[in-house]
N, C-alpha and C. Protein backbone atom coordinates (compact mmCIF):
# COMPACT_ATOMS: atom_id res chain seq x y z
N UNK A 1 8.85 71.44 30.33
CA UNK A 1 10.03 72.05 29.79
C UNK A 1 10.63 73.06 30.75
N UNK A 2 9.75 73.69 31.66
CA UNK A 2 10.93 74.50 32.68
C UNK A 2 10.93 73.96 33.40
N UNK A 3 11.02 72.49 33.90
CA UNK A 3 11.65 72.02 34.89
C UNK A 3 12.70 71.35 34.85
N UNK A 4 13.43 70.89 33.32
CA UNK A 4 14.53 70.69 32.54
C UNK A 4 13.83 70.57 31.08
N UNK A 5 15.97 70.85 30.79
CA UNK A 5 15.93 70.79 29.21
C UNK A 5 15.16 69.28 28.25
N UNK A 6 15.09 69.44 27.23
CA UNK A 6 14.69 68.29 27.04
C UNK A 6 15.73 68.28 25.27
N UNK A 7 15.81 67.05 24.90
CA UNK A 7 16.37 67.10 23.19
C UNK A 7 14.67 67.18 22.82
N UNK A 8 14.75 67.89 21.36
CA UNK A 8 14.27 67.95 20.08
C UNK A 8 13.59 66.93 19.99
N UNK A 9 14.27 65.50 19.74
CA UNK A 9 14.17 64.35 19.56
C UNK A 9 13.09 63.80 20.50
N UNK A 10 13.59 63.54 21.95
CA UNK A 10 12.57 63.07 22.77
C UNK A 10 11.18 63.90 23.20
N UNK A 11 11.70 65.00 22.90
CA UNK A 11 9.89 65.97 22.95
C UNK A 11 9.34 65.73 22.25
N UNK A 12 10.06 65.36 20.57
CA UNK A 12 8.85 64.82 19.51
C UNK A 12 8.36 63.70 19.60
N UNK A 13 8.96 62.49 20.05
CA UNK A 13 8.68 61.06 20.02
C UNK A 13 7.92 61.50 21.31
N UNK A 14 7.41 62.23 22.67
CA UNK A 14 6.97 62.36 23.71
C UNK A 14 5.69 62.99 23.25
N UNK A 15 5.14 63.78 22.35
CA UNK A 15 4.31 64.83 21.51
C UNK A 15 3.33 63.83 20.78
N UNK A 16 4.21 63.12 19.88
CA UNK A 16 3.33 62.45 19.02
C UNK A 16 3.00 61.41 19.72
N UNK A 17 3.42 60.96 20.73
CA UNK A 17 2.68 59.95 21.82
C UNK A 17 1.30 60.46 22.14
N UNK A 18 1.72 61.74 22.87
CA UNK A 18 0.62 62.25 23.41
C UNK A 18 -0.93 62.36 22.95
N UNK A 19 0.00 62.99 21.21
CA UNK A 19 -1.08 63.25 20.44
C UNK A 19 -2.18 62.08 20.04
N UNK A 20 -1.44 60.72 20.22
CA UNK A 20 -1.76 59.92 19.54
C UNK A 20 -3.02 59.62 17.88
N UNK A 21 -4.00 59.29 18.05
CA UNK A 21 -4.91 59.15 17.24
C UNK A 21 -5.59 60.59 16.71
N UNK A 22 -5.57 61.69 17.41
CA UNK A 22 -5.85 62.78 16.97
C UNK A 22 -5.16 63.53 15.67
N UNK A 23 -6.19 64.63 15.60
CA UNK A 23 -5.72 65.25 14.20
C UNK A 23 -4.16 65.70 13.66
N UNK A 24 -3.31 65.61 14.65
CA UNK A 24 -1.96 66.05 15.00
C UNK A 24 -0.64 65.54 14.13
N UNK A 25 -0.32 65.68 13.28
CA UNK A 25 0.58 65.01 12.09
C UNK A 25 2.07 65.50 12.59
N UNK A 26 3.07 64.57 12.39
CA UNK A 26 3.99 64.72 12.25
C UNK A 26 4.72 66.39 11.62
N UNK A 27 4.01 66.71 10.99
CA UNK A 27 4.51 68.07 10.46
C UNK A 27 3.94 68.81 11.19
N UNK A 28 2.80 68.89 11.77
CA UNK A 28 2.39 69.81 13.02
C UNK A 28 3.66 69.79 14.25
N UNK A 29 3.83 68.46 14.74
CA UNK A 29 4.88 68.71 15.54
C UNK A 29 5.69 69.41 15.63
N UNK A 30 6.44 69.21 14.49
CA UNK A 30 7.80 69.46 14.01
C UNK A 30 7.69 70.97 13.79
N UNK A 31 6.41 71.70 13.40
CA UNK A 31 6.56 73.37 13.53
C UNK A 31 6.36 73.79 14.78
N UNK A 32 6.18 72.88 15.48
CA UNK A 32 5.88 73.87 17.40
C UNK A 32 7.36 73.58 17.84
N UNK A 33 8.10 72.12 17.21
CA UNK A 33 9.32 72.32 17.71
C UNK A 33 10.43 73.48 16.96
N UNK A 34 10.02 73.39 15.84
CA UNK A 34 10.59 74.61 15.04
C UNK A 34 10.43 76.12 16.38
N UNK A 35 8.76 76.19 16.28
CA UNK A 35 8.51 77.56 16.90
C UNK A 35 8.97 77.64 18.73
N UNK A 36 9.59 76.23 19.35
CA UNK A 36 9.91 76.41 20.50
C UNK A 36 11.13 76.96 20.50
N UNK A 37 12.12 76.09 19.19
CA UNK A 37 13.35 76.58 19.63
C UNK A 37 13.64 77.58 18.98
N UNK A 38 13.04 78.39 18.00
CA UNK A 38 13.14 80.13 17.76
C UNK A 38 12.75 80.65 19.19
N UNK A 39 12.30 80.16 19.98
CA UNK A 39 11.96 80.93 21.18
C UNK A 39 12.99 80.96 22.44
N UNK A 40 13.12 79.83 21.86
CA UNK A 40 14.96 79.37 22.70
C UNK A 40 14.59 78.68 23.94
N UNK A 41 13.39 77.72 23.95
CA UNK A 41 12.58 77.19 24.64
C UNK A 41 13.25 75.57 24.54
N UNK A 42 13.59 75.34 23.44
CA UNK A 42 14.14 73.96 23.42
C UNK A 42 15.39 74.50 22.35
N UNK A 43 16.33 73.31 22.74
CA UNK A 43 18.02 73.42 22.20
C UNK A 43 18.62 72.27 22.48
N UNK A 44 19.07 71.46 21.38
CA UNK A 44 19.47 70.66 21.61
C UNK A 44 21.36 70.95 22.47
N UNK A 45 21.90 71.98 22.01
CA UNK A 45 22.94 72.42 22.25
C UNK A 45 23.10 72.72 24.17
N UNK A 46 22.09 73.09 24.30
CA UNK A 46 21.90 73.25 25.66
C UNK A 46 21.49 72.26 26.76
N UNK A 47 20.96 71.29 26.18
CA UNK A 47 20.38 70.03 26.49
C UNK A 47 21.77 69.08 26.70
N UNK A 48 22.53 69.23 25.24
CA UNK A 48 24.12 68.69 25.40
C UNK A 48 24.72 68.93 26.86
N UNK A 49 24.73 70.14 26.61
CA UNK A 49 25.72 70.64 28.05
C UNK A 49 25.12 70.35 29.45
N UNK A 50 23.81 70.00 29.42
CA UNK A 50 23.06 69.56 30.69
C UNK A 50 23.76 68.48 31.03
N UNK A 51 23.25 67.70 29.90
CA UNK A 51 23.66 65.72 30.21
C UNK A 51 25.11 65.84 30.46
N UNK A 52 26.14 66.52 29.93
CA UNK A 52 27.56 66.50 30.15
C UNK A 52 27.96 66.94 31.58
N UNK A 53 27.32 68.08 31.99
CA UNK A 53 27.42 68.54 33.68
C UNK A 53 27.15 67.69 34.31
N UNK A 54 26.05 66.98 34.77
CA UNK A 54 25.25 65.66 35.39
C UNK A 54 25.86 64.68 35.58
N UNK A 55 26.50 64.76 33.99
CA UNK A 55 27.09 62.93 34.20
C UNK A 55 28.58 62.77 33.93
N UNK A 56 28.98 64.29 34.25
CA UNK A 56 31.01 64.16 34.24
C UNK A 56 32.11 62.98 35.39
N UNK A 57 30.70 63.20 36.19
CA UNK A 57 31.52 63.02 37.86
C UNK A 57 31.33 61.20 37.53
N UNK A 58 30.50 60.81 36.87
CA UNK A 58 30.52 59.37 37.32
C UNK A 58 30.43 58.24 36.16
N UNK A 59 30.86 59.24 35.22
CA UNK A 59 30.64 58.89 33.47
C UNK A 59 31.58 59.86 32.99
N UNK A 60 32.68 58.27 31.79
CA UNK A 60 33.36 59.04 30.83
C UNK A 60 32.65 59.69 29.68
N UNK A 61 33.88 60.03 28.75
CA UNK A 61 33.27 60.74 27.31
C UNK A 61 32.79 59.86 26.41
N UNK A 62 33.39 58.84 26.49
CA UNK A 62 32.70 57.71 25.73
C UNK A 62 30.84 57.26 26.39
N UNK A 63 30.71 57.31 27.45
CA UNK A 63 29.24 56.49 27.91
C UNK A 63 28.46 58.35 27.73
N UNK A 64 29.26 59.23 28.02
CA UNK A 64 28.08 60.51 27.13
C UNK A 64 28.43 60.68 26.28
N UNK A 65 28.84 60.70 25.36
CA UNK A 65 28.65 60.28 23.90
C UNK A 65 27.99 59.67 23.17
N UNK A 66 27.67 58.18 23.74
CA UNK A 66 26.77 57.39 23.49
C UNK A 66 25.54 57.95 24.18
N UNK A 67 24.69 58.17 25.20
CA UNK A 67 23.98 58.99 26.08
C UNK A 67 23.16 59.76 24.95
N UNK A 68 24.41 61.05 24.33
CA UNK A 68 23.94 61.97 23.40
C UNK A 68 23.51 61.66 22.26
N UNK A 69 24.54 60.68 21.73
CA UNK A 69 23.63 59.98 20.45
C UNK A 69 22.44 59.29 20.74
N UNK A 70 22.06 58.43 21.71
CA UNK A 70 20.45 58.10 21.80
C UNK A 70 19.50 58.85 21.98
N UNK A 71 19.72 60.43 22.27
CA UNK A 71 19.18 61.78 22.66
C UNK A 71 18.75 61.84 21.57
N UNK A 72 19.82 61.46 20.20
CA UNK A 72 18.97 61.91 18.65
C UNK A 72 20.11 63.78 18.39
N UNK A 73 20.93 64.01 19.74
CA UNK A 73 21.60 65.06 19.65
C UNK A 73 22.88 64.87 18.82
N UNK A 74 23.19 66.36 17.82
CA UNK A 74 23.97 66.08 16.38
C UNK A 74 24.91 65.86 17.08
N UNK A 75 26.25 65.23 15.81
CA UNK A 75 27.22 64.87 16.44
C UNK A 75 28.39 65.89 16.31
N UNK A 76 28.17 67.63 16.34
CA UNK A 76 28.32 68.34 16.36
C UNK A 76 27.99 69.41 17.55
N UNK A 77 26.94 69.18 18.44
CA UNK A 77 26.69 69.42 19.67
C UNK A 77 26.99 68.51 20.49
N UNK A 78 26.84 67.36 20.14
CA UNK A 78 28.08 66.53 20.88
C UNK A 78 29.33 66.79 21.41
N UNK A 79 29.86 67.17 20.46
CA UNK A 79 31.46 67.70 20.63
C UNK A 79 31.79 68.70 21.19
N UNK A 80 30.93 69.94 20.59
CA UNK A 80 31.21 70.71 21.13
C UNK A 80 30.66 71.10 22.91
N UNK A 81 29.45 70.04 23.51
CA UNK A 81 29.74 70.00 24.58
C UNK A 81 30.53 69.28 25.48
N UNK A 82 30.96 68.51 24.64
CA UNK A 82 32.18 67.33 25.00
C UNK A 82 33.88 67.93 25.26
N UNK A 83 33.93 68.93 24.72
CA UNK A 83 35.10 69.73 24.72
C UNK A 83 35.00 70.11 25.92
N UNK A 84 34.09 70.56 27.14
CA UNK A 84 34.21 71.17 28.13
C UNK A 84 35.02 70.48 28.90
N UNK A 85 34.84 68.92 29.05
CA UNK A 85 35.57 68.22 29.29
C UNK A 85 37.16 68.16 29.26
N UNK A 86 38.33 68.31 29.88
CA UNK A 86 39.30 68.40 29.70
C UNK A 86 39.54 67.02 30.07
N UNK A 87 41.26 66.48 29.34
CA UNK A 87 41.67 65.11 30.29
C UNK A 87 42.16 65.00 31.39
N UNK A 88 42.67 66.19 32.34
CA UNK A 88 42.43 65.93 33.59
C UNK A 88 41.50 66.23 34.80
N UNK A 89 40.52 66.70 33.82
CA UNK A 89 39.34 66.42 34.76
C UNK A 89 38.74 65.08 34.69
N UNK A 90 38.60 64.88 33.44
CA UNK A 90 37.99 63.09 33.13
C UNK A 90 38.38 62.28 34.19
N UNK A 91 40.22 62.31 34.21
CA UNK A 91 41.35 61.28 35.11
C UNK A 91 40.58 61.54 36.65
N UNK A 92 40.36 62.66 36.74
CA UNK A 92 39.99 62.93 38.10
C UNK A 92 38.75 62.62 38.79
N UNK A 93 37.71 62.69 38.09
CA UNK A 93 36.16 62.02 38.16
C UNK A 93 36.89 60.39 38.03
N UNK A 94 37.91 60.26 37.13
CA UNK A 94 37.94 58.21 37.19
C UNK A 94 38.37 58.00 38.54
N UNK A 95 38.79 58.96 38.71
CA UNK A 95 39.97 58.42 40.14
C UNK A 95 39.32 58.38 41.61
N UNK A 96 38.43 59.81 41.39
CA UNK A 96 37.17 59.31 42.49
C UNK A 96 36.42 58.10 42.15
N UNK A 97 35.42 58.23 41.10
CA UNK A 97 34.54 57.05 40.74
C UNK A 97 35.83 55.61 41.51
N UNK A 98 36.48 55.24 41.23
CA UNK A 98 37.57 54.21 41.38
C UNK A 98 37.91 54.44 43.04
N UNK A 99 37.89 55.35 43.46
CA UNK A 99 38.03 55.26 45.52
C UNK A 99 36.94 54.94 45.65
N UNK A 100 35.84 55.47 45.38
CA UNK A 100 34.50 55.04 45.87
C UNK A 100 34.49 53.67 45.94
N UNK A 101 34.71 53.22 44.87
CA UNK A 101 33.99 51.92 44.66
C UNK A 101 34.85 50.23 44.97
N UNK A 102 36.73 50.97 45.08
CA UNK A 102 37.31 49.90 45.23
C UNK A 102 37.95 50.51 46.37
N UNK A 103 38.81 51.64 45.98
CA UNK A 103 40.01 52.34 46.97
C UNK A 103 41.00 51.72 47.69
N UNK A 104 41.40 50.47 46.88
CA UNK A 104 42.41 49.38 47.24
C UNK A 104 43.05 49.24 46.04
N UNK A 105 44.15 49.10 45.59
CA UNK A 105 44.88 48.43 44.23
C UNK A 105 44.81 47.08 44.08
N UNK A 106 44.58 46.52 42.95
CA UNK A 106 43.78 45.38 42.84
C UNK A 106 45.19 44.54 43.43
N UNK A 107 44.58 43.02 44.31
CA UNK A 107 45.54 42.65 44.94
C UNK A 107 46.18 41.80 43.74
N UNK A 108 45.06 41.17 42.77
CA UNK A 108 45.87 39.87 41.73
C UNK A 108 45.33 40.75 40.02
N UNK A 109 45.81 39.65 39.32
CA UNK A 109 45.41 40.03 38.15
C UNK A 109 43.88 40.14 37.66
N UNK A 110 43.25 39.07 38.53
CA UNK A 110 41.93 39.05 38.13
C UNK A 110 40.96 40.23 38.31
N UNK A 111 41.75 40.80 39.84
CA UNK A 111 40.84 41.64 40.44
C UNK A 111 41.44 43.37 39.74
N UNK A 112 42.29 43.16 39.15
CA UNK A 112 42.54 44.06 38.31
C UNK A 112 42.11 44.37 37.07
N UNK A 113 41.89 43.14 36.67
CA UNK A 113 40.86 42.85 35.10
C UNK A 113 39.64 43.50 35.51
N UNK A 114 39.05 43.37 36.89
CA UNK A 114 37.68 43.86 37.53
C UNK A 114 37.61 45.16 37.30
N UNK A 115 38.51 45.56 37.89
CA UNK A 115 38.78 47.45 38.31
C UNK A 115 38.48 47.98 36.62
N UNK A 116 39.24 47.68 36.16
CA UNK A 116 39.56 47.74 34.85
C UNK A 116 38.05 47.93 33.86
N UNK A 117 37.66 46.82 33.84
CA UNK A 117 36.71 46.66 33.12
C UNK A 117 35.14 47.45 34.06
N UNK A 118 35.25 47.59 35.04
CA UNK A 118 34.80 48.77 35.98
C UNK A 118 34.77 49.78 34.97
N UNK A 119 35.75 50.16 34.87
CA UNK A 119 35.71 51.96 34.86
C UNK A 119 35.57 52.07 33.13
N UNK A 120 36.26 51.06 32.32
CA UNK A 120 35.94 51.04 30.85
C UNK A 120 34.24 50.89 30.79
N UNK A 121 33.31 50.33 31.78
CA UNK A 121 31.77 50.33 31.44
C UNK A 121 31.48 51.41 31.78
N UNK A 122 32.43 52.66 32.65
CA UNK A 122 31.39 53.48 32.53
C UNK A 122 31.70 54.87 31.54
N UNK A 123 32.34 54.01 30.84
CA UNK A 123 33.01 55.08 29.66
C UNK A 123 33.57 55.56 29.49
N UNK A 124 34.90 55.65 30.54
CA UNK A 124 36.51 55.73 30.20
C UNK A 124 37.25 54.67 29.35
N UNK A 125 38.29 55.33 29.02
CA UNK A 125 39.19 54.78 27.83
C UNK A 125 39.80 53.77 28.59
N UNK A 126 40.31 52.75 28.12
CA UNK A 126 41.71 51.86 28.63
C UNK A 126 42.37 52.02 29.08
N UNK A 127 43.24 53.01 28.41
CA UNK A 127 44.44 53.95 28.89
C UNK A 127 44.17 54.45 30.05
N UNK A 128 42.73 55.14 29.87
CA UNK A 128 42.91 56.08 31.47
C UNK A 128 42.52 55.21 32.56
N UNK A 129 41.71 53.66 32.47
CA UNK A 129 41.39 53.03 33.29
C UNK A 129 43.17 53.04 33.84
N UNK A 130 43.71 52.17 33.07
CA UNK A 130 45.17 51.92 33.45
C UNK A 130 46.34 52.92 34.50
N UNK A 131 45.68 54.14 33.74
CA UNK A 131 46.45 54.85 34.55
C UNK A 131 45.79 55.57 35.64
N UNK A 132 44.33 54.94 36.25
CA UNK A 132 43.73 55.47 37.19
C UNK A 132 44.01 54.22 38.46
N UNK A 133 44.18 53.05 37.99
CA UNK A 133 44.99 52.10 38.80
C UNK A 133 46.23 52.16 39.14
N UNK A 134 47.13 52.66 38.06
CA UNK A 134 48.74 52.95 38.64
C UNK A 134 48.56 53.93 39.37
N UNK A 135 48.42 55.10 38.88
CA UNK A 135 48.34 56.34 39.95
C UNK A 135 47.51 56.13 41.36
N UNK A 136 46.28 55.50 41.18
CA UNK A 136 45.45 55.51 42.40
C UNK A 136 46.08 54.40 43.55
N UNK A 137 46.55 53.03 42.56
CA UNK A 137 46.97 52.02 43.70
C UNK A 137 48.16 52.89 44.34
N UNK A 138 49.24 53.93 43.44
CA UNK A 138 50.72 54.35 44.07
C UNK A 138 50.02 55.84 45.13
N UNK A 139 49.18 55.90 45.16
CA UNK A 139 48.35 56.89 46.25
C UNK A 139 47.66 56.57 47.58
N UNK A 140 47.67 54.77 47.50
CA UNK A 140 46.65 54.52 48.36
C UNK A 140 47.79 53.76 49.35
N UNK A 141 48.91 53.28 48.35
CA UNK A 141 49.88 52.68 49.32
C UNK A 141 51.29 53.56 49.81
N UNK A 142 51.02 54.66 49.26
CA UNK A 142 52.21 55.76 49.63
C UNK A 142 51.37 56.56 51.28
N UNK A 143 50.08 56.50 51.08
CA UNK A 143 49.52 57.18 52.36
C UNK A 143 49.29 56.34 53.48
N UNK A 144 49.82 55.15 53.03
CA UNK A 144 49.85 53.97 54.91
C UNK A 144 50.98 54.05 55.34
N UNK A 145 51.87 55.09 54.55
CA UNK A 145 53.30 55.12 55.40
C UNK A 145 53.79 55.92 56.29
């Protein structure tokens, strides 16, 4: 635990592993996780904002979102670390992620369907895929001139 945060969730399913066959019950757990996070030792809230820092640059709000919900993290610390997020920072992590990986405007339709469906897997919206291709292809061919 001080070498990162961890969720609630995966320390317990990680605990009662550990514990396995021993005297160790489910309600034992659940009071050391009680007594960690009165200690402010574990937080799921803080754990939120980890995974959201980490994975802004190369992941939308949608793929941490999903991320957080398999964490077992509420969908209330969700949000509220999800808010840090603004939409033009999102556009801006798409727009790198999208030079990295293509940094050409797709030449046909197909290879635009590619780009596209690119950046929607990694959890940007439609919309912003769309408009990380208009803007990025009118950036890449305005600077060969």
């Amino acid at each position: 635990m001080a070498r990162r945060d961890w969720s609630r969730e995966a320390l317990r399913t990680r605990l009662l592993a550990a514990a396995g066959n021993e005297d160790a019950s489910p309600g034992d757990v659940d009071a050391l996780l009680d007594d960690f996070a009165a200690r402010g030792w574990l937080s799921d809230a803080r754990y939120a904002e980890a995974i959201v820092r980490s994975r802004q640059s190369r992941n939308g709000k949608t793929a941490i979102a999903r991320r957080l919900k398999q964490a077992g993290i509420s969908d209330e610390d969700s949000a509220i670390a999800l808010s840090s997020i603004d939409s033009e920072q999102e556009f801006q992590a798409a727009l790198m992620l999208w030079r990295r990986k293509f940094g050409a405007p797709p030449a046909g339709e197909k290879e635009k369907v590619r780009q596209v469906r690119f950046l929607v897997s990694r959890g940007y919206s439609l919309g912003l895929a769309l408009r990380v291709l208009k803007q990025g292809g009118a950036s890449v061919e305005g600077s060969g001139e």
